[in-house]
C-alpha atoms as a PDB file:
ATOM      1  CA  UNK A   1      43.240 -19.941   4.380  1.00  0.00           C
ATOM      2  CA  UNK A   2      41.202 -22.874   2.648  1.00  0.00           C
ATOM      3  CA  UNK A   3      38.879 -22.822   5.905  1.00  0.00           C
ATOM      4  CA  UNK A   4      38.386 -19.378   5.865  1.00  0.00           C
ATOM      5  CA  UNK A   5      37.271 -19.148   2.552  1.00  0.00           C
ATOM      6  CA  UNK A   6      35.427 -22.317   3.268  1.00  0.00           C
ATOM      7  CA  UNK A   7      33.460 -20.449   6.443  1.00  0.00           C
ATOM      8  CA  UNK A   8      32.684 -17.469   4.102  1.00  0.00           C
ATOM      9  CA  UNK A   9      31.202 -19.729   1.390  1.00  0.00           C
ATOM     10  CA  UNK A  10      28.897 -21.361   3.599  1.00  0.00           C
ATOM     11  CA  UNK A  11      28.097 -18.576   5.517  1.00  0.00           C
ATOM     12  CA  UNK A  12      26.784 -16.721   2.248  1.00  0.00           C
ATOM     13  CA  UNK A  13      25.166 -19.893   0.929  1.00  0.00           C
ATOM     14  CA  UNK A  14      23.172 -19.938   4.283  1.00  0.00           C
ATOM     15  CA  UNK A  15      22.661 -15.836   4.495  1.00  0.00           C
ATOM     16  CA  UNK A  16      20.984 -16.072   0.943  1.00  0.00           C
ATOM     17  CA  UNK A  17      18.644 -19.538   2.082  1.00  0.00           C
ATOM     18  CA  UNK A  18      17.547 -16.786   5.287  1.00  0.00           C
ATOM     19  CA  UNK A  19      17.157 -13.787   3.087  1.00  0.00           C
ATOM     20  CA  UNK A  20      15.084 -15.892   0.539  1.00  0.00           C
ATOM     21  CA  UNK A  21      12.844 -17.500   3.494  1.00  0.00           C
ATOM     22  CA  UNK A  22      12.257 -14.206   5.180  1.00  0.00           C
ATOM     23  CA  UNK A  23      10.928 -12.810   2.108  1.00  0.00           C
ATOM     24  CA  UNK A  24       8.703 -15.400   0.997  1.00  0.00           C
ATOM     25  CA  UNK A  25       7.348 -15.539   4.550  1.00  0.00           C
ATOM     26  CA  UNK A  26       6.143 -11.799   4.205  1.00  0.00           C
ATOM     27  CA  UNK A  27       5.343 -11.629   0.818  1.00  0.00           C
ATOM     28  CA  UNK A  28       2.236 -12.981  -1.237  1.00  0.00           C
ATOM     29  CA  UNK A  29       1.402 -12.868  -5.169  1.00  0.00           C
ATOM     30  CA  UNK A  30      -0.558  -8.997  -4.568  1.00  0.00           C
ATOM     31  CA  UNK A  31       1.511  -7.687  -1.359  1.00  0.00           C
ATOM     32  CA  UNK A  32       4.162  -7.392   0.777  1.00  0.00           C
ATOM     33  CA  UNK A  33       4.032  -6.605   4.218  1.00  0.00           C
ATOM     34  CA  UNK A  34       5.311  -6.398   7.457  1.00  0.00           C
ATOM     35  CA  UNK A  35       4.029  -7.657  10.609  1.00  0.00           C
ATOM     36  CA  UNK A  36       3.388  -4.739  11.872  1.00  0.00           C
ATOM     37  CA  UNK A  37       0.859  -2.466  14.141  1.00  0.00           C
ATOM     38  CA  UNK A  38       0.291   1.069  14.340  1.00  0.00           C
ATOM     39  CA  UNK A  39       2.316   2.551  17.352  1.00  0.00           C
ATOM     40  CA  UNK A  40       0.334   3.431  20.370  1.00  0.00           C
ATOM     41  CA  UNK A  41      -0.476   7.500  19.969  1.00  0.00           C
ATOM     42  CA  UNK A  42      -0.619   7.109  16.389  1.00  0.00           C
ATOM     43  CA  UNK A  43      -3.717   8.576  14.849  1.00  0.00           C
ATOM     44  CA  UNK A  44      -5.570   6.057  13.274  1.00  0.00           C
ATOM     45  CA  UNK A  45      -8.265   7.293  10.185  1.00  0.00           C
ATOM     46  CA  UNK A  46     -10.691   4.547   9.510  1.00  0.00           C
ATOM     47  CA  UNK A  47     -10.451   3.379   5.487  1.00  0.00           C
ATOM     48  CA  UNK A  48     -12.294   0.558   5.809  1.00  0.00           C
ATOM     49  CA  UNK A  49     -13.844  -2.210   8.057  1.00  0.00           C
ATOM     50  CA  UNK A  50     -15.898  -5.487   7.762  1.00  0.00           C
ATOM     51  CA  UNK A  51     -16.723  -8.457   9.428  1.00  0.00           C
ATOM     52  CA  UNK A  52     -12.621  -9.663   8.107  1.00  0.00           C
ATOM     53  CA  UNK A  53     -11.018  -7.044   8.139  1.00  0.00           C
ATOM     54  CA  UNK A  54     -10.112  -3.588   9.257  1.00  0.00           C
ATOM     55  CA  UNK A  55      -7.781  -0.978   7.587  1.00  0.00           C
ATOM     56  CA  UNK A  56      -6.185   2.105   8.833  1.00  0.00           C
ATOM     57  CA  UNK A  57      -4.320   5.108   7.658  1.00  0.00           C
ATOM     58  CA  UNK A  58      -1.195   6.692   9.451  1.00  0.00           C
ATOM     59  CA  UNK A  59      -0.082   9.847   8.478  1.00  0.00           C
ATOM     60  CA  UNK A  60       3.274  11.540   9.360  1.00  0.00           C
ATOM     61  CA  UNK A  61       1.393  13.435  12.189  1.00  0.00           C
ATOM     62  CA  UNK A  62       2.168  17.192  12.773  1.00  0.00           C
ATOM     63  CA  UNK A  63       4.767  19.584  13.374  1.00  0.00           C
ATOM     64  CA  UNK A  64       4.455  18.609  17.340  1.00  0.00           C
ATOM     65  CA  UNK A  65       3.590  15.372  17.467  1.00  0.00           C
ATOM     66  CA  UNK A  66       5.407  12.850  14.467  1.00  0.00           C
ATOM     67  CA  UNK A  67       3.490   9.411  13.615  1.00  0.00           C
ATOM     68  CA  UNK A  68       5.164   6.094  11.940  1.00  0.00           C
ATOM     69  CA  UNK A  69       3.324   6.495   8.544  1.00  0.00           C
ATOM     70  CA  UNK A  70       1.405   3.402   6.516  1.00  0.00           C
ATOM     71  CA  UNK A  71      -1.386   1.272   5.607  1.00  0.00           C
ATOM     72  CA  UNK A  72      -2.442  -0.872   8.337  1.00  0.00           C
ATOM     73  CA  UNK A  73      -4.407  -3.708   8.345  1.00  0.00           C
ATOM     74  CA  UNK A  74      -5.812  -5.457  10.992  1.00  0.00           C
ATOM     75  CA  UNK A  75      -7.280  -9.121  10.747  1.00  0.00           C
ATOM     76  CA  UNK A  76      -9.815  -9.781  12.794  1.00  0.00           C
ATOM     77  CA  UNK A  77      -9.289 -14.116  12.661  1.00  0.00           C
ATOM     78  CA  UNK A  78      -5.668 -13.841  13.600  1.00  0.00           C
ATOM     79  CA  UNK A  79      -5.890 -10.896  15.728  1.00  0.00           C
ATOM     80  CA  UNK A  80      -2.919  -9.189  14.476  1.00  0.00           C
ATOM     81  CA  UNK A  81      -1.727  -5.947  12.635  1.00  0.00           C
ATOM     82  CA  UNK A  82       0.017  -6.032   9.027  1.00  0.00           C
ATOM     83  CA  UNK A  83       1.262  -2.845   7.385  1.00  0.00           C
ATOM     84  CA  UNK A  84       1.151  -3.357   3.541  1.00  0.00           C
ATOM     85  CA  UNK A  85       4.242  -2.020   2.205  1.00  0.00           C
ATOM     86  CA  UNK A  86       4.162  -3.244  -1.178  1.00  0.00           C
ATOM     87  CA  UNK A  87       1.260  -3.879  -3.861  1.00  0.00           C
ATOM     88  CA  UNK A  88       0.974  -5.489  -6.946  1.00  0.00           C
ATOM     89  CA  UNK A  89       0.095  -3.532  -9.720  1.00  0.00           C
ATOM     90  CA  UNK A  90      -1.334  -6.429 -11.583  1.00  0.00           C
ATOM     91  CA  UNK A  91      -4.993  -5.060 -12.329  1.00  0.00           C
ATOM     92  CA  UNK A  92      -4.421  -1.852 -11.182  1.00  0.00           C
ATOM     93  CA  UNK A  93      -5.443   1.424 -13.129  1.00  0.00           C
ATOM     94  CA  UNK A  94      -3.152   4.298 -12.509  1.00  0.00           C
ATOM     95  CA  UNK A  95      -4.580   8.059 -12.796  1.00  0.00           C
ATOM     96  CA  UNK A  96      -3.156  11.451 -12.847  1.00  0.00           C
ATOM     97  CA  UNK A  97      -3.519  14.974 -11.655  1.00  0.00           C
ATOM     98  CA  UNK A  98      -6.580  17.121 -13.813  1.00  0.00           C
ATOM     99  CA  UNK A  99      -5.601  19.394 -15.954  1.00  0.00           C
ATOM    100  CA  UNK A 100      -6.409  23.137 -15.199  1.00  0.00           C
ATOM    101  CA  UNK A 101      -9.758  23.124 -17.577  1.00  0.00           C
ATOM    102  CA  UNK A 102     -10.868  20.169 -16.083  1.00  0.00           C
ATOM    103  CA  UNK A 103     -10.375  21.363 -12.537  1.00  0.00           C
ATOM    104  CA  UNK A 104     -12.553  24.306 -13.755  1.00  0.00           C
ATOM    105  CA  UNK A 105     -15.166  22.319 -15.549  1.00  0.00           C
ATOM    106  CA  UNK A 106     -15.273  19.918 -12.113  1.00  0.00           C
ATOM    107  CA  UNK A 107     -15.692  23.201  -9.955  1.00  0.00           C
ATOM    108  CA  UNK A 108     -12.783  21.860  -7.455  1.00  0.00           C
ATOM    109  CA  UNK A 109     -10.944  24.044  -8.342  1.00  0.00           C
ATOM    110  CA  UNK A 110      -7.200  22.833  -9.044  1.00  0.00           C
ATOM    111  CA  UNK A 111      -5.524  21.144  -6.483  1.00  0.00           C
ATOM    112  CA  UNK A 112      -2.824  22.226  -4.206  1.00  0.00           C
ATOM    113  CA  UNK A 113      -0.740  18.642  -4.854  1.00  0.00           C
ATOM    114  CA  UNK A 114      -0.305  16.973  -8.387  1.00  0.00           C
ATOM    115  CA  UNK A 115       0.350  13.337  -9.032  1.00  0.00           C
ATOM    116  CA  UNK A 116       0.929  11.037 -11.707  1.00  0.00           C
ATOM    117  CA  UNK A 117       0.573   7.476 -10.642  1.00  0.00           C
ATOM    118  CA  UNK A 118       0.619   6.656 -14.609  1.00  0.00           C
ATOM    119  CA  UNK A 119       4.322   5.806 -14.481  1.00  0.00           C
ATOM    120  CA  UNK A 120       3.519   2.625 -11.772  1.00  0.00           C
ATOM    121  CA  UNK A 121       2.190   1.064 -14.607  1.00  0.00           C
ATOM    122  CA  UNK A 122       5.297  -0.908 -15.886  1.00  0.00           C
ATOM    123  CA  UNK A 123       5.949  -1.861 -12.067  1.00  0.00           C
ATOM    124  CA  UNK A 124       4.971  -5.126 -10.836  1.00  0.00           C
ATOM    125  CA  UNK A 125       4.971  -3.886  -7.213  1.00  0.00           C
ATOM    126  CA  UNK A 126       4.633  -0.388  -5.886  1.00  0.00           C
ATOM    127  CA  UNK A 127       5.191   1.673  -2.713  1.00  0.00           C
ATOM    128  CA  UNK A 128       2.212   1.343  -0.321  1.00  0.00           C
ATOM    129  CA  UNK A 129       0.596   3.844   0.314  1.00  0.00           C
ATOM    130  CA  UNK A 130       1.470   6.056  -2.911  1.00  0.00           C
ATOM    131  CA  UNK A 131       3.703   8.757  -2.524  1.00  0.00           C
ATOM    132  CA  UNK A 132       3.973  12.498  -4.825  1.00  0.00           C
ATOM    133  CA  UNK A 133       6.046  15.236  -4.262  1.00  0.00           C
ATOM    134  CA  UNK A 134       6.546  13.956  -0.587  1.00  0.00           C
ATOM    135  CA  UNK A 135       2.742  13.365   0.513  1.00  0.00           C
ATOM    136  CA  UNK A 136       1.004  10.158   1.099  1.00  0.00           C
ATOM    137  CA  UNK A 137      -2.058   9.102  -0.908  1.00  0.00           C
ATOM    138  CA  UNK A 138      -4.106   6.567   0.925  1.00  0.00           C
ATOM    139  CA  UNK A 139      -7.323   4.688  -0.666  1.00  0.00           C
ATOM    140  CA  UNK A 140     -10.479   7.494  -0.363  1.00  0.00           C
ATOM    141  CA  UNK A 141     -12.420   4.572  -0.537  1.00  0.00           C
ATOM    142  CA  UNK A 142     -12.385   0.796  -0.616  1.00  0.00           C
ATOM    143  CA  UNK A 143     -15.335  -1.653  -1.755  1.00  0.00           C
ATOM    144  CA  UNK A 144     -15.584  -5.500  -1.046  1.00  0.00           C
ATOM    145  CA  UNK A 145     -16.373  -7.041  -4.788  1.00  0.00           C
ATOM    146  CA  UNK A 146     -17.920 -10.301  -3.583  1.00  0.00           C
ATOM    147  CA  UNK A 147     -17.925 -11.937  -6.404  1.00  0.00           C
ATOM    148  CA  UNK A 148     -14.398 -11.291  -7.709  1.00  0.00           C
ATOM    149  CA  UNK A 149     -12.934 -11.832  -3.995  1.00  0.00           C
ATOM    150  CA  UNK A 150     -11.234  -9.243  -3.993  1.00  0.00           C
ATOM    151  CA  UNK A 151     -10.909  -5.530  -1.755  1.00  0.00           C
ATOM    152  CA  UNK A 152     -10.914  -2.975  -4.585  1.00  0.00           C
ATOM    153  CA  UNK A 153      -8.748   0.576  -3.294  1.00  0.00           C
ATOM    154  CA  UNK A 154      -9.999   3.560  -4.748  1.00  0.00           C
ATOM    155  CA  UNK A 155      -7.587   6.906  -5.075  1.00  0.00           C
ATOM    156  CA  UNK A 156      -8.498  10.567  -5.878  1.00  0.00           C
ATOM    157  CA  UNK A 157     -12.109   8.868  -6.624  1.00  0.00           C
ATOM    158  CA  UNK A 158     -13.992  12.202  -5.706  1.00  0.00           C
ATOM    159  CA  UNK A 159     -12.858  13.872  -8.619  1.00  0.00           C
ATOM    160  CA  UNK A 160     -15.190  12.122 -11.301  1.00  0.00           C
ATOM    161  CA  UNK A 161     -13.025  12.625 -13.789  1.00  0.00           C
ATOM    162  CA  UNK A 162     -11.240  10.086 -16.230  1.00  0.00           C
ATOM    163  CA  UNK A 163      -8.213   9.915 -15.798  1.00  0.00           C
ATOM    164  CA  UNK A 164      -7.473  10.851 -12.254  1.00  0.00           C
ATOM    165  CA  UNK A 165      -8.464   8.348 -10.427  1.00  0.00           C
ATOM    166  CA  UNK A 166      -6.433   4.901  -9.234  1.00  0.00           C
ATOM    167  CA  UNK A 167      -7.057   1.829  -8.700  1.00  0.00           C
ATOM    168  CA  UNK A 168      -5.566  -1.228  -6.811  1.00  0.00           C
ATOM    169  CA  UNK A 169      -7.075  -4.462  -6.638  1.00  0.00           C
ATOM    170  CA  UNK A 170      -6.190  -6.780  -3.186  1.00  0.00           C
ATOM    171  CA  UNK A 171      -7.397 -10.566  -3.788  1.00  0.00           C
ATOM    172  CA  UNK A 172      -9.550 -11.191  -0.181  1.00  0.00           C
ATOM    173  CA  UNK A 173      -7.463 -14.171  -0.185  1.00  0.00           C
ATOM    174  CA  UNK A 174      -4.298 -12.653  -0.176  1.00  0.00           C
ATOM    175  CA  UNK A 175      -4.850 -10.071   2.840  1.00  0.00           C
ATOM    176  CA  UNK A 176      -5.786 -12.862   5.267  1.00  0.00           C
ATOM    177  CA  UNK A 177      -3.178 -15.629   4.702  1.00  0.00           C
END
């Protein structure tokens, strides 16, 4: 009995040294991801794309055809896919759905999905890409900031109103290790 319990001890001690070591091997101060590509057939919309980088958005496809949803990144001096499925909120602004009067004073009109990424806040990492009521929210845009070295993701940024839009800020750094 003494070995047995012996045997289980160690292999625990050793399960939790692999569980910790796969973890920190995917994971990075701002993300964690997987390494990942988008699987062949899957529609890829271009985010973004620069001389380091190039990120896609996966959808769940349609009623016919279903897709492997995410945030995919492709780095062009590695050569290899990552799909982002975790982000720091460190820096990050969160926004919410407008209001009915300022939907009218936008002329949008209101929209047919509300959100309220204001609860993230508290969260030091979130669910990449967002998720409401069962959609996906991927960046609507995404700007280099050169001199903060850092790839700044921009959500709901059409709307020009305060409030609504989110931000998430990716360290340069970070995305390429």
């Amino acid at each position: 009995m003494k070995h047995y319990q012996t045997f289980l001890i160690i292999l625990l001690c050793f399960s939790t040294i692999s569980a910790c070591n796969y973890k920190q091997d995917f994971s990075h101060d701002s993300l964690i991801f997987s390494n990942v590509a988008p699987a062949k057939g899957d529609k890829k919309w271009p985010v973004y794309e620069d001389s380091k980088v190039k990120m896609v958005s996966v959808s769940y496809g349609s009623a016919t055809k279903h897709s492997n949803p995410g945030f995919f990144v492709y780095r062009k001096a590695t050569e290899d896919w990552i799909r982002i499925d975790k982000i720091s909120t460190q820096g990050a602004t969160f926004g919410r759905s407008p209001t009915l009067e300022e939907a009218n004073k936008s002329g949008k009109g209101f929209p047919s999905i509300n959100w309220n990424f204001q609860e993230l806040e508290n969260d030091a990492y979130i669910d990449f890409p967002l998720q409401s009521a069962g959609f996906l929210f991927f960046p609507d845009e995404v700007e280099l900031d050169k001199m903060n070295k850092e790839y700044i993701l921009r959500f709901n940024s059409d709307w020009e109103i305060e409030g609504v839009e989110t931000v998430i800020r990716l360290p340069v750094d970070e995305l390429l290790k």
